[in-house]
PDB file of N, CA and C in Angstrom:
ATOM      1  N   UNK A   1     -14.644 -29.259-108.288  1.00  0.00           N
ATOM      2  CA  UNK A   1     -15.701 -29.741-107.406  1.00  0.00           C
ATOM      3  C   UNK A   1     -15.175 -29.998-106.000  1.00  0.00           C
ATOM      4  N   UNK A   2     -14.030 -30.476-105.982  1.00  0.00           N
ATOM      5  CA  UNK A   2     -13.399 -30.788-104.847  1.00  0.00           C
ATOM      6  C   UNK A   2     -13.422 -29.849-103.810  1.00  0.00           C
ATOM      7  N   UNK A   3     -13.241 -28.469-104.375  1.00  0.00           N
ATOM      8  CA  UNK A   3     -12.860 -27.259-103.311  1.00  0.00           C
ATOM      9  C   UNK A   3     -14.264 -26.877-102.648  1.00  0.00           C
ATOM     10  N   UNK A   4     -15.447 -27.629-103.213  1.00  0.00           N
ATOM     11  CA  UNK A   4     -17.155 -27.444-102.832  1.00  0.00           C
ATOM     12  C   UNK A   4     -17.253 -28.019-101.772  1.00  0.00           C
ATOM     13  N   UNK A   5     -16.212 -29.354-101.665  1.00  0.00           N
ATOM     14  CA  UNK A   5     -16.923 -30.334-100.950  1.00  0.00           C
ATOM     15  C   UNK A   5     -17.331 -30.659 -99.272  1.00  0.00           C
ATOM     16  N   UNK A   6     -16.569 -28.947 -98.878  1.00  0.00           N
ATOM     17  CA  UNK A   6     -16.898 -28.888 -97.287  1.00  0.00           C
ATOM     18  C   UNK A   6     -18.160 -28.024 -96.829  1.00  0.00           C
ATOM     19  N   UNK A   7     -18.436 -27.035 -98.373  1.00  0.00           N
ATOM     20  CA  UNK A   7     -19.918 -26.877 -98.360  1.00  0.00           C
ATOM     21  C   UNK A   7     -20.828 -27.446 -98.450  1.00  0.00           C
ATOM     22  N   UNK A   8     -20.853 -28.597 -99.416  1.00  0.00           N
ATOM     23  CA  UNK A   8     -21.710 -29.728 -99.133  1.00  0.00           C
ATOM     24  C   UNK A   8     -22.244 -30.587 -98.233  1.00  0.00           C
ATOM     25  N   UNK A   9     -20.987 -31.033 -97.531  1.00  0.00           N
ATOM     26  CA  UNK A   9     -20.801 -32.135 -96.176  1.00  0.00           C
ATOM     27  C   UNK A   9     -21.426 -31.060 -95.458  1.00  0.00           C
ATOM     28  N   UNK A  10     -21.242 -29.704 -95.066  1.00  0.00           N
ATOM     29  CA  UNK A  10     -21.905 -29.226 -93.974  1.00  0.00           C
ATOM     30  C   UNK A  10     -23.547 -29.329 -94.163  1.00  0.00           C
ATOM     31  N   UNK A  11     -23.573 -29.123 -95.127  1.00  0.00           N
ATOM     32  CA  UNK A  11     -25.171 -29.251 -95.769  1.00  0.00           C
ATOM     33  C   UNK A  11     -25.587 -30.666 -95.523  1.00  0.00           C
ATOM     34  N   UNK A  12     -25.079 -31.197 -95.877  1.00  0.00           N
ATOM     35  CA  UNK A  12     -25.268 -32.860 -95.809  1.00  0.00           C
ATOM     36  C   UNK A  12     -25.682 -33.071 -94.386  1.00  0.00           C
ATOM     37  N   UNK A  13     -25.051 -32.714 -93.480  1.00  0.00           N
ATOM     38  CA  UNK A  13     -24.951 -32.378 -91.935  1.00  0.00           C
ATOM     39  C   UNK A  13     -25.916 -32.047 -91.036  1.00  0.00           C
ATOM     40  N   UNK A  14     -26.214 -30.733 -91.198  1.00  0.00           N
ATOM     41  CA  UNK A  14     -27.003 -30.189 -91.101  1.00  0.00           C
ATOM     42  C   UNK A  14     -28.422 -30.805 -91.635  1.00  0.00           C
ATOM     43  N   UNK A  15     -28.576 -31.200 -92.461  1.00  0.00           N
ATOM     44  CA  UNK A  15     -30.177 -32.442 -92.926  1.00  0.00           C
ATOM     45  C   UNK A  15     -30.225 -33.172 -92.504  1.00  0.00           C
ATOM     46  N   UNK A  16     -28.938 -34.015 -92.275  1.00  0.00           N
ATOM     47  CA  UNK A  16     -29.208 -35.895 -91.229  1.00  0.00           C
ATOM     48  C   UNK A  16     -29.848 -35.686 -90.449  1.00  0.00           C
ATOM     49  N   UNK A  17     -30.080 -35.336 -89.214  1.00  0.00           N
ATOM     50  CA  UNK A  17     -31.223 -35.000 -88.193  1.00  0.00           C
ATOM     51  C   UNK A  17     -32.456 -34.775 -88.702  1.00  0.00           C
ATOM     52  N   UNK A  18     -32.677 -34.651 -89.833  1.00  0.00           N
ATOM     53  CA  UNK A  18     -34.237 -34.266 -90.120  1.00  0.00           C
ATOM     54  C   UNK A  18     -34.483 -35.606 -90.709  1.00  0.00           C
ATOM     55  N   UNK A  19     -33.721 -36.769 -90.655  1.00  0.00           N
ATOM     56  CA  UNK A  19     -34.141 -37.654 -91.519  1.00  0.00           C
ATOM     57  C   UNK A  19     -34.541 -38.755 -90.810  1.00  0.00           C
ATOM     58  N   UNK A  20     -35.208 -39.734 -91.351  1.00  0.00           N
ATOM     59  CA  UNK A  20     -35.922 -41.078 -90.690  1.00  0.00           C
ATOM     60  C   UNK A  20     -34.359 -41.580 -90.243  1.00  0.00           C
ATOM     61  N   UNK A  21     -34.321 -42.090 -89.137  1.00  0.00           N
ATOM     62  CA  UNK A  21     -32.626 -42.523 -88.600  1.00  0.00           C
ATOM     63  C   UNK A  21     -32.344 -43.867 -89.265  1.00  0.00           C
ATOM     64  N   UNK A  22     -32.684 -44.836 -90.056  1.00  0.00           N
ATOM     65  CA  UNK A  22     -32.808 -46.182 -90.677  1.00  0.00           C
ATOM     66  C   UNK A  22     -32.329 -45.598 -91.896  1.00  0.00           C
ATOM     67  N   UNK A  23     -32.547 -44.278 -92.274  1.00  0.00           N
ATOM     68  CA  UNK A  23     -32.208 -43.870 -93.647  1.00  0.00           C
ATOM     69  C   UNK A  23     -31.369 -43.400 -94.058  1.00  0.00           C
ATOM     70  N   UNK A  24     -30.617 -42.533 -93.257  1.00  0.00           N
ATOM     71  CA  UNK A  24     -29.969 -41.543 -92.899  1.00  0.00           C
ATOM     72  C   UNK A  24     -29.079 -41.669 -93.968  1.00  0.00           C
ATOM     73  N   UNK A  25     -28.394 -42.777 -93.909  1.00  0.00           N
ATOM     74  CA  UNK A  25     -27.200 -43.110 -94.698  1.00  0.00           C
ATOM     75  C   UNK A  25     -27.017 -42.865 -96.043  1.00  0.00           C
ATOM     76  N   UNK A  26     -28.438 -43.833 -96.782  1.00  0.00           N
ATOM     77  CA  UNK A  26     -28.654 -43.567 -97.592  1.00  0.00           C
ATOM     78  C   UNK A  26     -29.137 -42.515 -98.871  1.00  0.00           C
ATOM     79  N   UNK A  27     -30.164 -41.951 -97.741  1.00  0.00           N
ATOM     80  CA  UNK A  27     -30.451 -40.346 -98.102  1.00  0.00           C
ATOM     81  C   UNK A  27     -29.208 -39.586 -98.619  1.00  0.00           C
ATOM     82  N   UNK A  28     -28.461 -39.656 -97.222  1.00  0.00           N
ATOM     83  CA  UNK A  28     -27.567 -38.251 -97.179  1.00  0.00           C
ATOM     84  C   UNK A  28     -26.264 -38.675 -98.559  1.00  0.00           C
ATOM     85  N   UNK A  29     -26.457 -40.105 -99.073  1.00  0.00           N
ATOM     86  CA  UNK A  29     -25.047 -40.809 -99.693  1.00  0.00           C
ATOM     87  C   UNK A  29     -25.970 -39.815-100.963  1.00  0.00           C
ATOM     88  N   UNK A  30     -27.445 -40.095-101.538  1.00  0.00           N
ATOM     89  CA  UNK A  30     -27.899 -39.443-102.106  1.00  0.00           C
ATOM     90  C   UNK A  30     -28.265 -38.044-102.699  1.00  0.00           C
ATOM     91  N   UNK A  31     -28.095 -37.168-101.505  1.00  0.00           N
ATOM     92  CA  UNK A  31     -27.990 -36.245-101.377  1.00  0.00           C
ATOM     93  C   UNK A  31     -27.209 -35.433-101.826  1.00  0.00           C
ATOM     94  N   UNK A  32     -25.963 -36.185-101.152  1.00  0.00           N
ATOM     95  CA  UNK A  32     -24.479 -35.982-101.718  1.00  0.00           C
ATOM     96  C   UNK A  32     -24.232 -35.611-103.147  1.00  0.00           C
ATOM     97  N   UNK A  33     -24.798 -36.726-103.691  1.00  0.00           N
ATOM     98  CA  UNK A  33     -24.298 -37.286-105.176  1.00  0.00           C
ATOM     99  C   UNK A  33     -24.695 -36.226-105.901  1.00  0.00           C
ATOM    100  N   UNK A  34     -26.464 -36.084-105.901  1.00  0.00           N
ATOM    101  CA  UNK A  34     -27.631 -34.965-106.427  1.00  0.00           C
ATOM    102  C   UNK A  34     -26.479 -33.730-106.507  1.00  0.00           C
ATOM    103  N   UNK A  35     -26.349 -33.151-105.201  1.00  0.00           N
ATOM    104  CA  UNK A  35     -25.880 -31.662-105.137  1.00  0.00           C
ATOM    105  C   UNK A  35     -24.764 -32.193-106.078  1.00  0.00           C
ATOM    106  N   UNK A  36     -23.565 -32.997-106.256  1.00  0.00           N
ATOM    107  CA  UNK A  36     -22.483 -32.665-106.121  1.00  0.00           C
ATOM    108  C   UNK A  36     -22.993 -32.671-108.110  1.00  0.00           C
ATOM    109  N   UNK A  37     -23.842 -33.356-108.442  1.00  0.00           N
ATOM    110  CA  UNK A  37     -24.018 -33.637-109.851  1.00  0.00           C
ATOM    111  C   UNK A  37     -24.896 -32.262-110.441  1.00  0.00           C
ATOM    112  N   UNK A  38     -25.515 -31.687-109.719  1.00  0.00           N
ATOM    113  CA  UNK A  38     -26.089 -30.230-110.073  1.00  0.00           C
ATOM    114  C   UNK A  38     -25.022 -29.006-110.132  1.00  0.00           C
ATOM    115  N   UNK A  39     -23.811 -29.234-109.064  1.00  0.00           N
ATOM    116  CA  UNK A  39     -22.665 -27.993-108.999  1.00  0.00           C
ATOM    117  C   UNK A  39     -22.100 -28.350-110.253  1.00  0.00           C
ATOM    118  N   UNK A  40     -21.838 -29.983-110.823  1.00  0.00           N
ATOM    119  CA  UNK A  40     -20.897 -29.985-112.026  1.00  0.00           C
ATOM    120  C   UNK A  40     -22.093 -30.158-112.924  1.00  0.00           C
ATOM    121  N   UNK A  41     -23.216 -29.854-113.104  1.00  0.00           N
ATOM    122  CA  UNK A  41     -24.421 -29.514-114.206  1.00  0.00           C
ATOM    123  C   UNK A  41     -24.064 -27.203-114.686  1.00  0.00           C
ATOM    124  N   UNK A  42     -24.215 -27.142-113.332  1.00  0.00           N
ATOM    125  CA  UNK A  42     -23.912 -25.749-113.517  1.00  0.00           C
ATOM    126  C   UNK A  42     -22.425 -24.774-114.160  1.00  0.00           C
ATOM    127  N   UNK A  43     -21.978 -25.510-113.593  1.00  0.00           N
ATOM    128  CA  UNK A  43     -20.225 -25.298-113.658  1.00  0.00           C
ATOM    129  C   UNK A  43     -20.102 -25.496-115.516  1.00  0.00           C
ATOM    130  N   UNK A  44     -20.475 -26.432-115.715  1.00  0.00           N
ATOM    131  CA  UNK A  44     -20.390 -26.910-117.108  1.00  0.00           C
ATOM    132  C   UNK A  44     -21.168 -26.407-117.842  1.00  0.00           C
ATOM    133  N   UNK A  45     -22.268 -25.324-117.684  1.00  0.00           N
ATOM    134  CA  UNK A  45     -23.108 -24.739-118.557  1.00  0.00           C
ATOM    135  C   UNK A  45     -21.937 -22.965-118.395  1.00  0.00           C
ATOM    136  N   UNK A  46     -21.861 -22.726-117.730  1.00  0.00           N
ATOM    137  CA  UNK A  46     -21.262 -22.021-117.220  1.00  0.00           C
ATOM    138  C   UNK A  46     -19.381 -21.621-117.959  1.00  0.00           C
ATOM    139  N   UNK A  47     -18.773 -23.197-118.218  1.00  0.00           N
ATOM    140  CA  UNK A  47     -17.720 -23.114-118.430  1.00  0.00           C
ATOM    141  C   UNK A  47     -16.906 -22.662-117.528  1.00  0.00           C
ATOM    142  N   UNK A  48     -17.109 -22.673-116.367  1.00  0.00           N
ATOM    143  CA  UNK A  48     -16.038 -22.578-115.248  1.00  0.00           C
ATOM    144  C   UNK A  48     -16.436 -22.724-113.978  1.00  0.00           C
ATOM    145  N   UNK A  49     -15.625 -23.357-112.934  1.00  0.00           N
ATOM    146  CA  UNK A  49     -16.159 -23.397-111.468  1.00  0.00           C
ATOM    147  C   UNK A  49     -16.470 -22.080-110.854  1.00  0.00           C
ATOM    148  N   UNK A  50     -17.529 -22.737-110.200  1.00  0.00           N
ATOM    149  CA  UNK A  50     -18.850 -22.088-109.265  1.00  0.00           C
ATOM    150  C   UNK A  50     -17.757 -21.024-108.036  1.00  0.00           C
ATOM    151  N   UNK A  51     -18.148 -20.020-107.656  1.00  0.00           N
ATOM    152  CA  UNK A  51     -17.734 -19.655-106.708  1.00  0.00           C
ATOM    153  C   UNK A  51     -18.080 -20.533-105.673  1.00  0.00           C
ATOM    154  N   UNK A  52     -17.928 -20.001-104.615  1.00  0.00           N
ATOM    155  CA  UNK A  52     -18.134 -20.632-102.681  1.00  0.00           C
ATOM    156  C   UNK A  52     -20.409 -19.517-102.917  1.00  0.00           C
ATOM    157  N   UNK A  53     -19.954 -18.367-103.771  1.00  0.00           N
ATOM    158  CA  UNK A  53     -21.341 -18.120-103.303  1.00  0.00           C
ATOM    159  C   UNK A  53     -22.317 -18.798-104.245  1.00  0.00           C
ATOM    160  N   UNK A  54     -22.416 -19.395-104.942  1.00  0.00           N
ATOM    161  CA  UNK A  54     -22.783 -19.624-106.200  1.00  0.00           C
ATOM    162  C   UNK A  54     -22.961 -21.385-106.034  1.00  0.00           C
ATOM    163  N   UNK A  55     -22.263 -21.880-105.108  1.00  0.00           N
ATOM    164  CA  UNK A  55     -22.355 -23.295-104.500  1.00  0.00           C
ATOM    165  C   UNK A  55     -23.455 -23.191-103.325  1.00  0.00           C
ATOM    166  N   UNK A  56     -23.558 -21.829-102.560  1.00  0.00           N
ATOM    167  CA  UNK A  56     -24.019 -21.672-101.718  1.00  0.00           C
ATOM    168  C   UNK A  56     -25.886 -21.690-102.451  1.00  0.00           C
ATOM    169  N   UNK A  57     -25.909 -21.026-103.296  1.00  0.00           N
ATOM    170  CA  UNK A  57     -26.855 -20.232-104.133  1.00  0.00           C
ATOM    171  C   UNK A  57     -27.699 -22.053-104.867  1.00  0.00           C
ATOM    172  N   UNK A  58     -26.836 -23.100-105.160  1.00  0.00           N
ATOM    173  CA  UNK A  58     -27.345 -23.961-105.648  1.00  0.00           C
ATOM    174  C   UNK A  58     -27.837 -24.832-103.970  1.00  0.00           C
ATOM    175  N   UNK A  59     -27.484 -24.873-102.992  1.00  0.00           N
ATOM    176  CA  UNK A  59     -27.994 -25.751-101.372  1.00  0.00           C
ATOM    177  C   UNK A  59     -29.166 -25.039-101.399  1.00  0.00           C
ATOM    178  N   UNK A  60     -29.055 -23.334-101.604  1.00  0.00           N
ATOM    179  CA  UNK A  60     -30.338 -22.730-100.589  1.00  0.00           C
ATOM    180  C   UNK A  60     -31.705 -23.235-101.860  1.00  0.00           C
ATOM    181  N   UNK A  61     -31.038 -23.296-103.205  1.00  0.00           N
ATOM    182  CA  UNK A  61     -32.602 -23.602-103.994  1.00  0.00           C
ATOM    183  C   UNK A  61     -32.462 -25.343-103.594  1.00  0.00           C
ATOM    184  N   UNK A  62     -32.119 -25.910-103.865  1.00  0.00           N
ATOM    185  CA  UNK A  62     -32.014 -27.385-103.274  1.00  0.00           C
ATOM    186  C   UNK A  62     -32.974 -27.177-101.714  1.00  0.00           C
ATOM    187  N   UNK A  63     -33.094 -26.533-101.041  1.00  0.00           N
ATOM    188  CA  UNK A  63     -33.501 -26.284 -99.867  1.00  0.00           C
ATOM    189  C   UNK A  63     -35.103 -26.213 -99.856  1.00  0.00           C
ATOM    190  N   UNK A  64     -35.091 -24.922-100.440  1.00  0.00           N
ATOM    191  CA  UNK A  64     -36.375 -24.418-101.170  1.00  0.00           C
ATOM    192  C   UNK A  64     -36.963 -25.400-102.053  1.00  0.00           C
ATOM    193  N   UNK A  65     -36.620 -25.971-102.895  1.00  0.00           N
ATOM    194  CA  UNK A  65     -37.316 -27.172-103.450  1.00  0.00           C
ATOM    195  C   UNK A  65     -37.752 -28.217-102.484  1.00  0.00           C
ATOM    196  N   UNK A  66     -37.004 -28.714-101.682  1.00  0.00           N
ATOM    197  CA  UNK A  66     -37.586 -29.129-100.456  1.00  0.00           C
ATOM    198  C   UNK A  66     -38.613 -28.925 -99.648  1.00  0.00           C
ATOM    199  N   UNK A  67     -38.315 -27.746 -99.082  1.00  0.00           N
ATOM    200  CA  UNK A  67     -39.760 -27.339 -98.309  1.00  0.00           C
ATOM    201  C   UNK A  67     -40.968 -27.025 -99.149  1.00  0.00           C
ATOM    202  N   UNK A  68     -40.400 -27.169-100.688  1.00  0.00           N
ATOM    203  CA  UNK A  68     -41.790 -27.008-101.641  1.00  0.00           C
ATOM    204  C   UNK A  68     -42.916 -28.472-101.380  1.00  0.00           C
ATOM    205  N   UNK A  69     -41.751 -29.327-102.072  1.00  0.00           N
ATOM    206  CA  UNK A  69     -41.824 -30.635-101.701  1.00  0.00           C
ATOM    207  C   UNK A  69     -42.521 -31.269-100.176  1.00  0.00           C
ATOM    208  N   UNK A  70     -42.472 -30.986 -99.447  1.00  0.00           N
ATOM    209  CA  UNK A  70     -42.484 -31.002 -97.496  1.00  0.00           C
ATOM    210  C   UNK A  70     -44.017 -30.159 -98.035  1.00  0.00           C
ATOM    211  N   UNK A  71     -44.545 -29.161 -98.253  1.00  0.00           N
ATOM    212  CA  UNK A  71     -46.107 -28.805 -97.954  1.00  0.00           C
ATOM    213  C   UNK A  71     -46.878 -28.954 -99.211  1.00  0.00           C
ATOM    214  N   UNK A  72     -46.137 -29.134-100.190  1.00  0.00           N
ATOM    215  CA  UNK A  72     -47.307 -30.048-101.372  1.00  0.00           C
ATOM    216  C   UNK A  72     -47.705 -31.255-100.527  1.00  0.00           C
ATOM    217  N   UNK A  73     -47.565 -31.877 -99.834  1.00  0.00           N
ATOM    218  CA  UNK A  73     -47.783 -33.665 -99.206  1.00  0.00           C
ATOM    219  C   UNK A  73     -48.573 -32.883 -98.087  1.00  0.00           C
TER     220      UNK A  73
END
């Protein structure tokens, strides 16, 4: 998981600005956790670590669930 974790933070990064600024912290501590607990959900069905594209492949649906989320409301 460790070797994920500068794909993440950039991701992480890249979202703080979209967030209420009072929240930020918390969100993104959240955020964090979610992705980092879905790469070791996958990895472990899988039986072995995720590539770099395959980490990439779990942000962009994380993403997409989002903007699902963002125009259901």
């Amino acid at each position: 998981m460790d070797r994920h974790h500068d794909l993440v933070a950039r991701y992480v990064a890249a979202v703080r600005p979209l967030l209420p600024r009072k929240q930020q912290d918390d969100i993104c501590a959240e955020l964090t956790d979610a992705l980092r607990s879905r790469i070791e959900d996958r990895e472990e069905a899988l039986g072995r670590p995720l590539s770099d594209a395959e980490v990439e492949q779990v942000l962009k649906e994380r993403s997409e669930e989002h903007t699902s989320e963002l125009q259901s409301h």
